[in-house]
C-alpha atoms as a PDB file:
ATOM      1  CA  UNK A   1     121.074  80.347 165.041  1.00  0.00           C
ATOM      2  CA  UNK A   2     119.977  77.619 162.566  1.00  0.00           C
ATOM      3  CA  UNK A   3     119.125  80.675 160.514  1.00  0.00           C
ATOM      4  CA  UNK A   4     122.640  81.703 159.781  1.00  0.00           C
ATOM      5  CA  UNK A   5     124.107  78.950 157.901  1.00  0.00           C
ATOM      6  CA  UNK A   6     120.953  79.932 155.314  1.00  0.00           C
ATOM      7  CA  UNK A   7     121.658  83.374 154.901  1.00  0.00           C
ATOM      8  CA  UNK A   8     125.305  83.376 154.708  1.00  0.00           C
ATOM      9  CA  UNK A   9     125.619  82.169 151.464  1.00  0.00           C
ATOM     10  CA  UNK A  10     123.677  85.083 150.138  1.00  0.00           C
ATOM     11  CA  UNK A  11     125.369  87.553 152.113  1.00  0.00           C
ATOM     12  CA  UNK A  12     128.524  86.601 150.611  1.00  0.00           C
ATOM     13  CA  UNK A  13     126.600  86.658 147.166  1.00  0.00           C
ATOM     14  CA  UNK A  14     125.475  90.359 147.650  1.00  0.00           C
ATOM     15  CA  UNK A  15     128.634  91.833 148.776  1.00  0.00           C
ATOM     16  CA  UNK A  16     129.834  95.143 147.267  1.00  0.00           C
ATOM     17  CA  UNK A  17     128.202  97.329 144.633  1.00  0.00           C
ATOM     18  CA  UNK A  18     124.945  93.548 144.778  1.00  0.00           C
ATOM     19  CA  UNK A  19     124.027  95.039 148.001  1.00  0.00           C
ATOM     20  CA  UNK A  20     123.659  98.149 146.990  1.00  0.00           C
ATOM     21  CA  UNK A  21     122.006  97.549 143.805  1.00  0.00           C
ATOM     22  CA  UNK A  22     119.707  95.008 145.117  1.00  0.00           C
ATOM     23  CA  UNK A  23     117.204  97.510 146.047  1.00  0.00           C
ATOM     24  CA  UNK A  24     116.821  99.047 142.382  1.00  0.00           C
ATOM     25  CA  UNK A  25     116.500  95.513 140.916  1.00  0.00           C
ATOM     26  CA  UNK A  26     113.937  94.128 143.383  1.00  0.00           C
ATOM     27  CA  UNK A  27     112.238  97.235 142.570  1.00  0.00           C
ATOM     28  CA  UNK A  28     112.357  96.647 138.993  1.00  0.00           C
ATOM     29  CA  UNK A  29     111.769  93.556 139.395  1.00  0.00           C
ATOM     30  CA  UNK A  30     108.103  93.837 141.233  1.00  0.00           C
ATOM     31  CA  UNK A  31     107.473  96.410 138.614  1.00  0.00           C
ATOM     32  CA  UNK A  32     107.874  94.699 135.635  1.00  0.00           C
ATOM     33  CA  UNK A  33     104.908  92.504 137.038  1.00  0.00           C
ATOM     34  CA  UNK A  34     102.341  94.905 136.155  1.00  0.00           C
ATOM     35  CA  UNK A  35     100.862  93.960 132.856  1.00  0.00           C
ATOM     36  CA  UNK A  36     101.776  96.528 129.651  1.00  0.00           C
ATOM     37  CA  UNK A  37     103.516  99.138 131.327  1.00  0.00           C
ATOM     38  CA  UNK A  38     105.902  97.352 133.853  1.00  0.00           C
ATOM     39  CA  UNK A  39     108.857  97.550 131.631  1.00  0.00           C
ATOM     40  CA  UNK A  40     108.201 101.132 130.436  1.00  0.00           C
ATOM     41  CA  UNK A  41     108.273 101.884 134.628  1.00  0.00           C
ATOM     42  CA  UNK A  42     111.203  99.934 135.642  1.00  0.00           C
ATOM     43  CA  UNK A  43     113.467 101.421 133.147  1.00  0.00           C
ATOM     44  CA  UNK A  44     114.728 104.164 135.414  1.00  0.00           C
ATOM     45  CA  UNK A  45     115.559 101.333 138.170  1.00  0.00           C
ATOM     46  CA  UNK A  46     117.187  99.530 135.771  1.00  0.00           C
ATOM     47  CA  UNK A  47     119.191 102.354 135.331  1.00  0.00           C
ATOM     48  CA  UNK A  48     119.797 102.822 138.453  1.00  0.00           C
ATOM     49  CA  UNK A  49     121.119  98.832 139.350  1.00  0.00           C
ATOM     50  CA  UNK A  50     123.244  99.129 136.299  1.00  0.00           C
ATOM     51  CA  UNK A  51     124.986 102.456 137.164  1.00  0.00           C
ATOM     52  CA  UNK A  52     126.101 101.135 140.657  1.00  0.00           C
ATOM     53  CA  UNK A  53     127.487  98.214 138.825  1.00  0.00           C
END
């Protein structure tokens, strides 16, 4: 229960089309960690988050 009061403001954050784009940009987000060709990978991600916007 003392768990709740932490993750509720972040629930209300991600409500709407931020859940359901949170998966594309955590993906893009651990793939633009790979050195030189991160970016070049996580365009279709980023794509993606920005079309469910």
């Amino acid at each position: 229960m003392k768990l709740l009061p932490l993750l509720l403001p972040l629930i209300v954050t991600l409500n709407g089309c931020g859940a359901v784009a949170a998966p594309c940009r955590i993906a893009s987000a651990g793939l633009k960690i790979i050195p030189l060709v991160g970016h070049a990978m996580a365009t279709p991600t980023d794509a993606c988050a920005t079309a469910i916007d």
